[in-house]
PDB file of N, CA and C in Angstrom:
ATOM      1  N   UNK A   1     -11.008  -6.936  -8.114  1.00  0.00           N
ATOM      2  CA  UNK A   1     -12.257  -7.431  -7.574  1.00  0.00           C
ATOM      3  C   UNK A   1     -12.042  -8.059  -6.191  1.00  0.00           C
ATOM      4  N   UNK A   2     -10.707  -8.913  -5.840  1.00  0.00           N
ATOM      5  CA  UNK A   2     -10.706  -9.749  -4.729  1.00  0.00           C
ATOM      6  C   UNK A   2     -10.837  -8.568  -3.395  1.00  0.00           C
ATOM      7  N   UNK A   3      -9.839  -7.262  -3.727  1.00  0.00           N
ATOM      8  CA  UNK A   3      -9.577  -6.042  -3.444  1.00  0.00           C
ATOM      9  C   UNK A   3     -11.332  -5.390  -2.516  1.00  0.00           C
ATOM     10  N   UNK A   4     -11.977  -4.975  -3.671  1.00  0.00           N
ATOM     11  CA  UNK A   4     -13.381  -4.609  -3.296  1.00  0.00           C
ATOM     12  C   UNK A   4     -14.436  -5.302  -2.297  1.00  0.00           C
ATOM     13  N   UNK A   5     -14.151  -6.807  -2.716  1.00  0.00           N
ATOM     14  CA  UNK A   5     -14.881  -7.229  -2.204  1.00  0.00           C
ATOM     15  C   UNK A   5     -14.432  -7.275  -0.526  1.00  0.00           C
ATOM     16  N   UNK A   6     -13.446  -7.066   0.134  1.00  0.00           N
ATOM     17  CA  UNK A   6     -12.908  -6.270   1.465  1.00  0.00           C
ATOM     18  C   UNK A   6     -13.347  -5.503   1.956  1.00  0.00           C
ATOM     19  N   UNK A   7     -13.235  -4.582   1.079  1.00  0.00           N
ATOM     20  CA  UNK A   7     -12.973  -3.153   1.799  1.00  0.00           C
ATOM     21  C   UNK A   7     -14.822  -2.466   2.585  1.00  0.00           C
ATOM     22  N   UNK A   8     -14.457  -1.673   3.274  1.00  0.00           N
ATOM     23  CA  UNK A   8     -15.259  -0.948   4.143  1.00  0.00           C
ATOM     24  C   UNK A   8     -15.162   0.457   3.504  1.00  0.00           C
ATOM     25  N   UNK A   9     -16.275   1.161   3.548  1.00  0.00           N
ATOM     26  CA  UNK A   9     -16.574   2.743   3.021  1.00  0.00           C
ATOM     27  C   UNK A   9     -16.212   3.217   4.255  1.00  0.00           C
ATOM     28  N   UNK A  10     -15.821   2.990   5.054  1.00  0.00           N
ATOM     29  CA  UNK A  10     -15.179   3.476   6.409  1.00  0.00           C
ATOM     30  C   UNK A  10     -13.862   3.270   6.449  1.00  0.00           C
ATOM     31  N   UNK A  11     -12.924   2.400   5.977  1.00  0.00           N
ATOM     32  CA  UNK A  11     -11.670   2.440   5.426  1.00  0.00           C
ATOM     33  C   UNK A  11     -11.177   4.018   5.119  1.00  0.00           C
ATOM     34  N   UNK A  12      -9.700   4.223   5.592  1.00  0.00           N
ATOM     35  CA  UNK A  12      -9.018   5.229   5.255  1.00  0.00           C
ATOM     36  C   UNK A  12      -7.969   4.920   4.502  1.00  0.00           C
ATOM     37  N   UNK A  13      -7.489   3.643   4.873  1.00  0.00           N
ATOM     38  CA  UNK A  13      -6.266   3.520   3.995  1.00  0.00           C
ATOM     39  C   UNK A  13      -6.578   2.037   3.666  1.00  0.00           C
ATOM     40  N   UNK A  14      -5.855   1.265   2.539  1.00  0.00           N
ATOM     41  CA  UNK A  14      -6.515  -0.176   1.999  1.00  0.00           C
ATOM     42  C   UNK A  14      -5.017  -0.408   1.916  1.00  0.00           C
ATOM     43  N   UNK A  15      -4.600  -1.688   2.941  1.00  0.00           N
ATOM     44  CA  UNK A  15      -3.375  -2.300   2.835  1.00  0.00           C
ATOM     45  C   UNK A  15      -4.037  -4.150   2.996  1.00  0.00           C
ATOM     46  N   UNK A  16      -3.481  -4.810   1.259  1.00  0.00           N
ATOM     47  CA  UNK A  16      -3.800  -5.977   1.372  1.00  0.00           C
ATOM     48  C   UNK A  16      -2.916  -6.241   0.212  1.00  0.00           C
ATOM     49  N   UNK A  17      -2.436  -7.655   0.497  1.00  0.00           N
ATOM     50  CA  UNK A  17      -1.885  -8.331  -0.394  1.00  0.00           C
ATOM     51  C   UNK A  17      -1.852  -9.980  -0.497  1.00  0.00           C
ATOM     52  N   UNK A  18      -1.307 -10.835  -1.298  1.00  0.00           N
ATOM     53  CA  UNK A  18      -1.500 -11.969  -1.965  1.00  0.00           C
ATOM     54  C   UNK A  18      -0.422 -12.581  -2.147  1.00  0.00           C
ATOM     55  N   UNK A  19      -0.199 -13.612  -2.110  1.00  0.00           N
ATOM     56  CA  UNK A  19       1.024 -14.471  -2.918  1.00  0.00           C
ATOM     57  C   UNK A  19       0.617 -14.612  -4.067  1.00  0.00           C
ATOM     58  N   UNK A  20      -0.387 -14.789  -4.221  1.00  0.00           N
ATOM     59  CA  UNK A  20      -0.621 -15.365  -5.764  1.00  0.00           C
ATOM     60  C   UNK A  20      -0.807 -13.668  -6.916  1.00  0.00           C
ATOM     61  N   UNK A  21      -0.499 -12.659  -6.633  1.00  0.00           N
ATOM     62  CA  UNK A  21      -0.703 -11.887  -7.189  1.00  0.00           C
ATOM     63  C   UNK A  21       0.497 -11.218  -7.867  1.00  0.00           C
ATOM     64  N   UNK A  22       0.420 -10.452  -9.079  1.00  0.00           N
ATOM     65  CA  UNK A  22       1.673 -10.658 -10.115  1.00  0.00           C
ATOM     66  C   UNK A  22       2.168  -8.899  -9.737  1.00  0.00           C
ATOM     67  N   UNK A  23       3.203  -8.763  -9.687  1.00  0.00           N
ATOM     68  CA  UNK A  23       3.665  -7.659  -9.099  1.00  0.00           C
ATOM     69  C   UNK A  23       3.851  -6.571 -10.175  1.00  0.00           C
ATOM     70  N   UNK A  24       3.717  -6.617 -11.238  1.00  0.00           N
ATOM     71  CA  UNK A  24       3.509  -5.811 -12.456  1.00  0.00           C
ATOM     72  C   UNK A  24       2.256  -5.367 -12.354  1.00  0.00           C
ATOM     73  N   UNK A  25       1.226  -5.684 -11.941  1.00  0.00           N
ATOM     74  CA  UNK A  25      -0.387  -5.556 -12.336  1.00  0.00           C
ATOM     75  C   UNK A  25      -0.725  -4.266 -11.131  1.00  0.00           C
ATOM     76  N   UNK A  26      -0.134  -4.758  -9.933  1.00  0.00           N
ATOM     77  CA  UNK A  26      -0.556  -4.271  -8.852  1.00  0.00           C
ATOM     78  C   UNK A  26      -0.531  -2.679  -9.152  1.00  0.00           C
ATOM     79  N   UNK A  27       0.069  -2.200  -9.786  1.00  0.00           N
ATOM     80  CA  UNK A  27       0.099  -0.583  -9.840  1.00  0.00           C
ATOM     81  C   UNK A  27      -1.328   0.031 -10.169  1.00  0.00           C
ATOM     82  N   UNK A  28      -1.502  -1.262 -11.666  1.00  0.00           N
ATOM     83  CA  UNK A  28      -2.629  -0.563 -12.407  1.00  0.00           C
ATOM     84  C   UNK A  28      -4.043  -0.916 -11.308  1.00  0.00           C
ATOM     85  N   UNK A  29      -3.988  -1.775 -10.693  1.00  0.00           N
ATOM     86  CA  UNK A  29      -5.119  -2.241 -10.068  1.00  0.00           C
ATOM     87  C   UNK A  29      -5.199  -1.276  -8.947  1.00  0.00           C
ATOM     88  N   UNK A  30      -4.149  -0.799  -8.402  1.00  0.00           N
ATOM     89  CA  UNK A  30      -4.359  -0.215  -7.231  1.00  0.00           C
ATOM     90  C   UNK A  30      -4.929   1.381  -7.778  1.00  0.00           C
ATOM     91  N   UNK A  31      -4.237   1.777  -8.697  1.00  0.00           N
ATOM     92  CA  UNK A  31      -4.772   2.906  -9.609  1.00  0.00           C
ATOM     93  C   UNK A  31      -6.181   2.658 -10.158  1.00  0.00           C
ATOM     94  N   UNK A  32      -6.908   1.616 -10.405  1.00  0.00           N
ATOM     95  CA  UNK A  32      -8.183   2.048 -10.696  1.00  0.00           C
ATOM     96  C   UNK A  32      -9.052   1.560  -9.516  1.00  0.00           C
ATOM     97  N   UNK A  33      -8.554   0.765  -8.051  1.00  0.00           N
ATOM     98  CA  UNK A  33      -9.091   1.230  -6.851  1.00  0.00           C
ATOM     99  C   UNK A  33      -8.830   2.515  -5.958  1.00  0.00           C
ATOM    100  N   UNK A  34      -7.832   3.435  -6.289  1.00  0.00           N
ATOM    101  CA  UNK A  34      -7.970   4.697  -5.637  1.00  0.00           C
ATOM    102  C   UNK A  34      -8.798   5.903  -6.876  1.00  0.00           C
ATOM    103  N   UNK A  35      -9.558   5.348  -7.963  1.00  0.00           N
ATOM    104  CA  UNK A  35      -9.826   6.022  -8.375  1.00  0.00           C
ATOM    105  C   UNK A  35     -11.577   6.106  -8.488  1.00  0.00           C
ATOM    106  N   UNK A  36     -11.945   5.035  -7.774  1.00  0.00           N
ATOM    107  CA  UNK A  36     -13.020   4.615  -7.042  1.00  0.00           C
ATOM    108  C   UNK A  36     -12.678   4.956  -5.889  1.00  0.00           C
ATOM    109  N   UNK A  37     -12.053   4.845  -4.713  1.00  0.00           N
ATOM    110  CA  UNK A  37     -12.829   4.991  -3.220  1.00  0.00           C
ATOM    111  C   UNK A  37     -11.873   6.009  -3.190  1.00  0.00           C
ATOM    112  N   UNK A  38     -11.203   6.905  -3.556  1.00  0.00           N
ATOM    113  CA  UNK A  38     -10.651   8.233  -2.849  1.00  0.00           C
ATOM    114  C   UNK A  38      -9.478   7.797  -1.806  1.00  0.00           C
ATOM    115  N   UNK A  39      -9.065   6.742  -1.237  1.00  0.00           N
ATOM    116  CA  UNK A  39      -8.146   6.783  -0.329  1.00  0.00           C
ATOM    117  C   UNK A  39      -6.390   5.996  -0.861  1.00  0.00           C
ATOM    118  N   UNK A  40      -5.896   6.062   0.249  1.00  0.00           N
ATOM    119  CA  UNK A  40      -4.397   5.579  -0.386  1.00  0.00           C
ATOM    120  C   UNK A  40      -4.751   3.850  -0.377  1.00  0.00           C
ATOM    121  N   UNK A  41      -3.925   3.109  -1.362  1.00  0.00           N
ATOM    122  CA  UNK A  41      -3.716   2.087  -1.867  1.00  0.00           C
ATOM    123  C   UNK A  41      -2.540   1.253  -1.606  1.00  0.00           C
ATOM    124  N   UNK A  42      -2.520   0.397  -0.917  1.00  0.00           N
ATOM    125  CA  UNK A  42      -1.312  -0.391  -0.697  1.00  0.00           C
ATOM    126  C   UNK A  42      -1.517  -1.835  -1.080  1.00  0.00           C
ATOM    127  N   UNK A  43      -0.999  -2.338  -2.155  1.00  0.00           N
ATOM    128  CA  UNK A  43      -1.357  -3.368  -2.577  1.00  0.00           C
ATOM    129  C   UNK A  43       0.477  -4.199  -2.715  1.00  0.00           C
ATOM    130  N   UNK A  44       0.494  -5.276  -2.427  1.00  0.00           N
ATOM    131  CA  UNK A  44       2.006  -5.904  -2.162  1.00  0.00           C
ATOM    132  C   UNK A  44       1.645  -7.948  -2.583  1.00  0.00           C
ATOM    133  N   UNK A  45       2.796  -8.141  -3.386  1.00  0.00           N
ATOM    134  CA  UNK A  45       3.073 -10.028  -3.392  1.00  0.00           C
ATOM    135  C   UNK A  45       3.829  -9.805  -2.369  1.00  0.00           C
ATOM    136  N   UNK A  46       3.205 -10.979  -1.559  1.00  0.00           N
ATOM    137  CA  UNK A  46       3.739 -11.407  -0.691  1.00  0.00           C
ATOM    138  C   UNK A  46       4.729 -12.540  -1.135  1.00  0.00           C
ATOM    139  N   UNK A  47       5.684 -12.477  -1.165  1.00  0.00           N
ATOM    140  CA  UNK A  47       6.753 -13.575  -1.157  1.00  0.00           C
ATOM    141  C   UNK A  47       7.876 -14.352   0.205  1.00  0.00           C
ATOM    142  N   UNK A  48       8.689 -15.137  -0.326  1.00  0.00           N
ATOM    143  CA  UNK A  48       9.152 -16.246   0.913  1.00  0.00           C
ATOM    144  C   UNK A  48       9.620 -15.441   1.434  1.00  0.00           C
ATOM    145  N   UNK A  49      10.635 -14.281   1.784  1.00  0.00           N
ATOM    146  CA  UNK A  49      10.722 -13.679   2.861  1.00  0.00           C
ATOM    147  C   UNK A  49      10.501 -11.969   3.198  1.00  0.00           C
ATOM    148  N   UNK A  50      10.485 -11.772   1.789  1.00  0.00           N
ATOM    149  CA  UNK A  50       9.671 -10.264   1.718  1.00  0.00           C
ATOM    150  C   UNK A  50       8.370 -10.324   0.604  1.00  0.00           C
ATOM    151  N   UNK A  51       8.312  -8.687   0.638  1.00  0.00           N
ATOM    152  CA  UNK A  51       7.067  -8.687  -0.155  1.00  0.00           C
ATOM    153  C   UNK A  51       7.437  -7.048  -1.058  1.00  0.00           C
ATOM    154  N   UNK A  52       6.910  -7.337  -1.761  1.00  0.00           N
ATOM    155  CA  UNK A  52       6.973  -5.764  -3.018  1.00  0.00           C
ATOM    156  C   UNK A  52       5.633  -5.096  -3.184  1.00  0.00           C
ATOM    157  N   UNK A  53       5.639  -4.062  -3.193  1.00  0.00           N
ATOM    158  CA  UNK A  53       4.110  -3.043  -3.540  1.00  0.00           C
ATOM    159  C   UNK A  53       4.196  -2.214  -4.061  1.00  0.00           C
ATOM    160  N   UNK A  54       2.894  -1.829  -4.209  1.00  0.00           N
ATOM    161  CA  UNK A  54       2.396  -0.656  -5.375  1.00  0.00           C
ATOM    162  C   UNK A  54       1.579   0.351  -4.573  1.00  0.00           C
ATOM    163  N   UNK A  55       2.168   1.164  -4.573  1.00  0.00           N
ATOM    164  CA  UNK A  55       0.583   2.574  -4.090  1.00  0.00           C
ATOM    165  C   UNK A  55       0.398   3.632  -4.522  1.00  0.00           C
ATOM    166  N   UNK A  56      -0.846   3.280  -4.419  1.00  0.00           N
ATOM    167  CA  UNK A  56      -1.268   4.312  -5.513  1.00  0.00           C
ATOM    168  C   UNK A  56      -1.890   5.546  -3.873  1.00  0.00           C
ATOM    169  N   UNK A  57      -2.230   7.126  -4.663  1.00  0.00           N
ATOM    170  CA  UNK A  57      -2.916   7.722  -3.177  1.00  0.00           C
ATOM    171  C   UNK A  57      -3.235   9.032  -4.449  1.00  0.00           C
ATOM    172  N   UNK A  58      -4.712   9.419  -3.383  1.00  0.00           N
ATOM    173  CA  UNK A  58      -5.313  10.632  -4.066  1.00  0.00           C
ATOM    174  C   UNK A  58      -4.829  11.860  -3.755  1.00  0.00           C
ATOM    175  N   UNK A  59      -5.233  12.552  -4.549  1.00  0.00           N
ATOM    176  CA  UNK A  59      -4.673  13.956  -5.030  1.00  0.00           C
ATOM    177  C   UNK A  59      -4.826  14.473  -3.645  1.00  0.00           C
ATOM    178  N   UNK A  60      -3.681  15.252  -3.069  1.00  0.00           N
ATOM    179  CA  UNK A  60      -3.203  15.666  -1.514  1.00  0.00           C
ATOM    180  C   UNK A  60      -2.723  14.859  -0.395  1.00  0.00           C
ATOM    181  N   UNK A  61      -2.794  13.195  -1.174  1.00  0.00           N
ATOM    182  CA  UNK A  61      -1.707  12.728  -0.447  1.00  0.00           C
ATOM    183  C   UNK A  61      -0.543  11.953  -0.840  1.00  0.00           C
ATOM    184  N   UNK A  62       0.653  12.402  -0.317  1.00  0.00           N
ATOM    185  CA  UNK A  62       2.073  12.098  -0.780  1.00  0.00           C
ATOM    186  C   UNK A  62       2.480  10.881  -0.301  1.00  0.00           C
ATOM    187  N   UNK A  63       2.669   9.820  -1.387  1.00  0.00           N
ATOM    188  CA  UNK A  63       3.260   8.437  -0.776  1.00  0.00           C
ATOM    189  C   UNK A  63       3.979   8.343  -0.053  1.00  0.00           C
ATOM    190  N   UNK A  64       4.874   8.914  -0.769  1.00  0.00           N
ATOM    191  CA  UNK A  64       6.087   8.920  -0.333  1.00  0.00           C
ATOM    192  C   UNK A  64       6.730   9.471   1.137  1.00  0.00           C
ATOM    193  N   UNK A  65       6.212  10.326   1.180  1.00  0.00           N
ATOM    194  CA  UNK A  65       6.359  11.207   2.607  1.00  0.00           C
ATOM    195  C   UNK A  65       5.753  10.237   3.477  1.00  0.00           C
ATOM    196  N   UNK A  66       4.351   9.241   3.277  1.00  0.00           N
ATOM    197  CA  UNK A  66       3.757   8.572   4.129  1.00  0.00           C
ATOM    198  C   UNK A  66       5.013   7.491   4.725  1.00  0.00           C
ATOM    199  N   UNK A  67       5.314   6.870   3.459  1.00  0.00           N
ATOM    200  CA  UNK A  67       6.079   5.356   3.735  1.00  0.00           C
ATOM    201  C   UNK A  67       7.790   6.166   4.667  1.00  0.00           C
ATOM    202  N   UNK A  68       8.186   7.532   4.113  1.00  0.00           N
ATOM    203  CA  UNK A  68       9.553   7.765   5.068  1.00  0.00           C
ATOM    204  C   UNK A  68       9.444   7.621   6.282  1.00  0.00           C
ATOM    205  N   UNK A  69       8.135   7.719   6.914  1.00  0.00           N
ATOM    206  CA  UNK A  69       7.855   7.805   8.310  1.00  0.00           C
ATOM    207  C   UNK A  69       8.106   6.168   9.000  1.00  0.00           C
ATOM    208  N   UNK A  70       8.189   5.319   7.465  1.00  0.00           N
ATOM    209  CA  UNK A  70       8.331   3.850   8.339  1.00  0.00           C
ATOM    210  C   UNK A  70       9.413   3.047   7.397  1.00  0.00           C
ATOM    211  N   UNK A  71      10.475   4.527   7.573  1.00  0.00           N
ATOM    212  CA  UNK A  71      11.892   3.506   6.806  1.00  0.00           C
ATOM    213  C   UNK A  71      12.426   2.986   7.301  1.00  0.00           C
ATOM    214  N   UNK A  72      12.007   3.003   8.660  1.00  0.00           N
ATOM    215  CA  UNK A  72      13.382   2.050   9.783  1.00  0.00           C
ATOM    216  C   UNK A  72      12.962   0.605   9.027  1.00  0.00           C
ATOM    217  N   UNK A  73      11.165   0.234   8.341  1.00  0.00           N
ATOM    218  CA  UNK A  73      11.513  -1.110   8.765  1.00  0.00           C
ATOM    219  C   UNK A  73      11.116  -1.227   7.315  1.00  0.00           C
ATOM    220  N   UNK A  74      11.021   0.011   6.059  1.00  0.00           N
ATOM    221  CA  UNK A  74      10.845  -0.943   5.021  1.00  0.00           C
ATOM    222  C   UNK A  74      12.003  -0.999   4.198  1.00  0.00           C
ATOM    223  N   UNK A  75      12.118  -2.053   3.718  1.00  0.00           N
ATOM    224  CA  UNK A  75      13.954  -2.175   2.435  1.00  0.00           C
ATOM    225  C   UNK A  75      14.081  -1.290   1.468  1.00  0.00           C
ATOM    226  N   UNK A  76      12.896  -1.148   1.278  1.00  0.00           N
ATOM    227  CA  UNK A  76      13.059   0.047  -0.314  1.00  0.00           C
ATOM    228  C   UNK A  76      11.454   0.583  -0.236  1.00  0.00           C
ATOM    229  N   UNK A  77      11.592   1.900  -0.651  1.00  0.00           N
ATOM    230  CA  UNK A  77      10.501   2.767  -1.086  1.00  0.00           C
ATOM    231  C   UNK A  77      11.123   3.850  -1.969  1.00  0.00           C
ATOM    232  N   UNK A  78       9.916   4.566  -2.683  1.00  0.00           N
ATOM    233  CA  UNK A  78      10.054   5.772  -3.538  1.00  0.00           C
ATOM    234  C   UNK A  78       9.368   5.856  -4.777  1.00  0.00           C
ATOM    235  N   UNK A  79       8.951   6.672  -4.782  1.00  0.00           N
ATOM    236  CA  UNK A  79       8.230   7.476  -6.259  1.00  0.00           C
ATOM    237  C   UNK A  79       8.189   8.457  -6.521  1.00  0.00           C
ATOM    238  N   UNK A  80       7.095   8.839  -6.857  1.00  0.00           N
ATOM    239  CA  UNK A  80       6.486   9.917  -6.367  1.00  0.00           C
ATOM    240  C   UNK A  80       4.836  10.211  -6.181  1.00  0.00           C
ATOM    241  N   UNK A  81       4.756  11.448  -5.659  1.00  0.00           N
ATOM    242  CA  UNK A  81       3.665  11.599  -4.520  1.00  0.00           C
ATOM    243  C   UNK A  81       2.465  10.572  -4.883  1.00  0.00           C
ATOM    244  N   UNK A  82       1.930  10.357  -6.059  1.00  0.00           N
ATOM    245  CA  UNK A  82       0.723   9.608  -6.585  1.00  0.00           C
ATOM    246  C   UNK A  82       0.938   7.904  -5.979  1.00  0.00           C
ATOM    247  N   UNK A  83       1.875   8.123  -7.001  1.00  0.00           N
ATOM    248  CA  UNK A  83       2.376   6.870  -7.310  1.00  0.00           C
ATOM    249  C   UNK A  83       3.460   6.038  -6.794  1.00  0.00           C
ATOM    250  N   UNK A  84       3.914   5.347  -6.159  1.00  0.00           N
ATOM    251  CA  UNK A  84       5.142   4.542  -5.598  1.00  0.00           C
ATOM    252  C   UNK A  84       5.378   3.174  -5.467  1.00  0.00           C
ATOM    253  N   UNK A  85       6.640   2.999  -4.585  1.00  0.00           N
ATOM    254  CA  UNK A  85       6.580   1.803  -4.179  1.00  0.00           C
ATOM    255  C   UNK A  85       7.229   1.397  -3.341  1.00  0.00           C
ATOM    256  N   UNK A  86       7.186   0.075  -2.499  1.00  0.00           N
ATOM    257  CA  UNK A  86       7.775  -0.407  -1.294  1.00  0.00           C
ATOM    258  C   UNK A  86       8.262  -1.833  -1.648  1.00  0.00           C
ATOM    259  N   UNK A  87       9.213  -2.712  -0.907  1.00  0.00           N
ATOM    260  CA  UNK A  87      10.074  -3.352  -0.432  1.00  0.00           C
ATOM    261  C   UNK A  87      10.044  -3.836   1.180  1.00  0.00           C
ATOM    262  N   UNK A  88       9.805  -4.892   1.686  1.00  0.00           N
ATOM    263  CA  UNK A  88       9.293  -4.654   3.174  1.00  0.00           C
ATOM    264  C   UNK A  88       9.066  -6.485   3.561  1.00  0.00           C
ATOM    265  N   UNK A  89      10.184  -6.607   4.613  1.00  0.00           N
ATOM    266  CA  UNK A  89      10.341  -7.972   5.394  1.00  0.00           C
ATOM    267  C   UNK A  89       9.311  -8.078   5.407  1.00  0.00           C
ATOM    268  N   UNK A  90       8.786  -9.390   5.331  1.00  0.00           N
ATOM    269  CA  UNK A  90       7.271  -9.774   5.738  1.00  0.00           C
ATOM    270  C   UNK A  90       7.275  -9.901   7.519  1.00  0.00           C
ATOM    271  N   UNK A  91       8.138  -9.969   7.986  1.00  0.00           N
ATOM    272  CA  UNK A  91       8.131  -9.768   9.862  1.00  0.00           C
ATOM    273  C   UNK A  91       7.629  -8.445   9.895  1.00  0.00           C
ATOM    274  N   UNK A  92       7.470  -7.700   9.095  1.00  0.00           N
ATOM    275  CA  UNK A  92       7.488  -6.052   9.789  1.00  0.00           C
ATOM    276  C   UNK A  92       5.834  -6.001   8.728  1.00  0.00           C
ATOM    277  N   UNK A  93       5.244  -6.451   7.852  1.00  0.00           N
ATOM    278  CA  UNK A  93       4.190  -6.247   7.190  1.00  0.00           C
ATOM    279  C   UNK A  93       3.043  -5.725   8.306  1.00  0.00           C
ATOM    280  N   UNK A  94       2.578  -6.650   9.497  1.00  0.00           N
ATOM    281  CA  UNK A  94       1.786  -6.205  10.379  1.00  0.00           C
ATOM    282  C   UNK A  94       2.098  -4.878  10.770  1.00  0.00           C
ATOM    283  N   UNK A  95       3.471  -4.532  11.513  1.00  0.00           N
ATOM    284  CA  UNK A  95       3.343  -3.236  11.970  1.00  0.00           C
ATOM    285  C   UNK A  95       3.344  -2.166  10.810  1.00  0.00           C
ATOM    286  N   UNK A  96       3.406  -2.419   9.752  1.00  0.00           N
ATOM    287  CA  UNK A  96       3.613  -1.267   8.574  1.00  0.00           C
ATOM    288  C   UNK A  96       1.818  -1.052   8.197  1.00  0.00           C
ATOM    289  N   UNK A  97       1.444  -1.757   8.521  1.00  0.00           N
ATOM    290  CA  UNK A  97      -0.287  -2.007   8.416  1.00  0.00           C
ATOM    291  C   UNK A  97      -0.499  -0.890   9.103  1.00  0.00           C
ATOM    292  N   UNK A  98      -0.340  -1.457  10.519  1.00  0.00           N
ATOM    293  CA  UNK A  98      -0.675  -0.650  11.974  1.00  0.00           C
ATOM    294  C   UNK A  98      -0.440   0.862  11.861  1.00  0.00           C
ATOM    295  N   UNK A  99       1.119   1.590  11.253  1.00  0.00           N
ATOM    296  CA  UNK A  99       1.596   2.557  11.086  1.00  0.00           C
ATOM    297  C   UNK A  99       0.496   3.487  10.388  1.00  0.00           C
ATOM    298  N   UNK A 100       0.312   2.522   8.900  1.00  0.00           N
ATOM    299  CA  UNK A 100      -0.176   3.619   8.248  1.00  0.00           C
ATOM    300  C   UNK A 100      -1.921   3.489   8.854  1.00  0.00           C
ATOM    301  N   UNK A 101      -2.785   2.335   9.443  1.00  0.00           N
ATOM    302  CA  UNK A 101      -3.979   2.853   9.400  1.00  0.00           C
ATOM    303  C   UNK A 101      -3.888   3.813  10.738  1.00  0.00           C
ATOM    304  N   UNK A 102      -2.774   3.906  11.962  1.00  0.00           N
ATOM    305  CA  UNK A 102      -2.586   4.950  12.898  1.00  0.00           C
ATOM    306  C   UNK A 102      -2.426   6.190  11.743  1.00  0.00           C
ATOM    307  N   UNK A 103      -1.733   6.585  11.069  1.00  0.00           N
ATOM    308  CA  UNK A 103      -1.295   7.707  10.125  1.00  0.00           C
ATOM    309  C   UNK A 103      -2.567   8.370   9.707  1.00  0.00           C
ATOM    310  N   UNK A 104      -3.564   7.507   9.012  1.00  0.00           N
ATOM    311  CA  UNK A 104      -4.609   8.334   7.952  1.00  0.00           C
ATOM    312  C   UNK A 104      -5.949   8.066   8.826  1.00  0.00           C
ATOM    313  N   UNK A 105      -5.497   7.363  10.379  1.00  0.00           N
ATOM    314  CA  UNK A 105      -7.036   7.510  11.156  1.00  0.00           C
ATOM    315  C   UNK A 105      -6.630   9.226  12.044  1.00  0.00           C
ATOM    316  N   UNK A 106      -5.641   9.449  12.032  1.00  0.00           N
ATOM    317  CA  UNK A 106      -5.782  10.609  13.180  1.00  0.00           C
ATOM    318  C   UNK A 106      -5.890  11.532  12.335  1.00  0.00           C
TER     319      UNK A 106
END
């Protein structure tokens, strides 16, 4: 819900996250927000010096292939195509934002 109440129907890609949010949950939540708005899902706890995520992405687009394009700066990624996940300094969170809404606006 905190999720929805954000987002724009003009949104291509949904990258948001929380400290206070439990890093087990995030999969399923992000899975029943890409199953409502059609686009990729990046949902991450933010913690003291990194952060962990969940993404979820609709049928024809590959997580995974998205996030290789920005391994220089994240610690860990991998799944597969639906479904995945990331690892990622919170110094680099802004530009990993930037990356992917450049990625799924062009």
């Amino acid at each position: 819900e905190q999720v929805m109440k954000t987002v724009s129907s003009d949104d291509k890609v949904i990258f948001k996250g929380r400290k206070c949010w439990q890093v087990h949950l995030l999969g399923s939540a992000a899975s029943r927000i890409v199953n409502e708005l059609k686009v990729p899902i990046f949902l991450y706890k933010k913690g003291e010096k990194s952060s962990r995520g969940a993404v979820r992405a609709p049928q024809g687009v590959n997580a995974v292939d998205v996030m290789s394009q920005s391994s220089d700066i994240l610690l860990e990624y991998g799944g597969h195509p639906p479904a995945a996940g990331f690892k990622i300094d919170n110094n680099h969170l802004k530009e990993f934002e930037k990356r992917l809404k450049d990625y799924f606006n062009r």
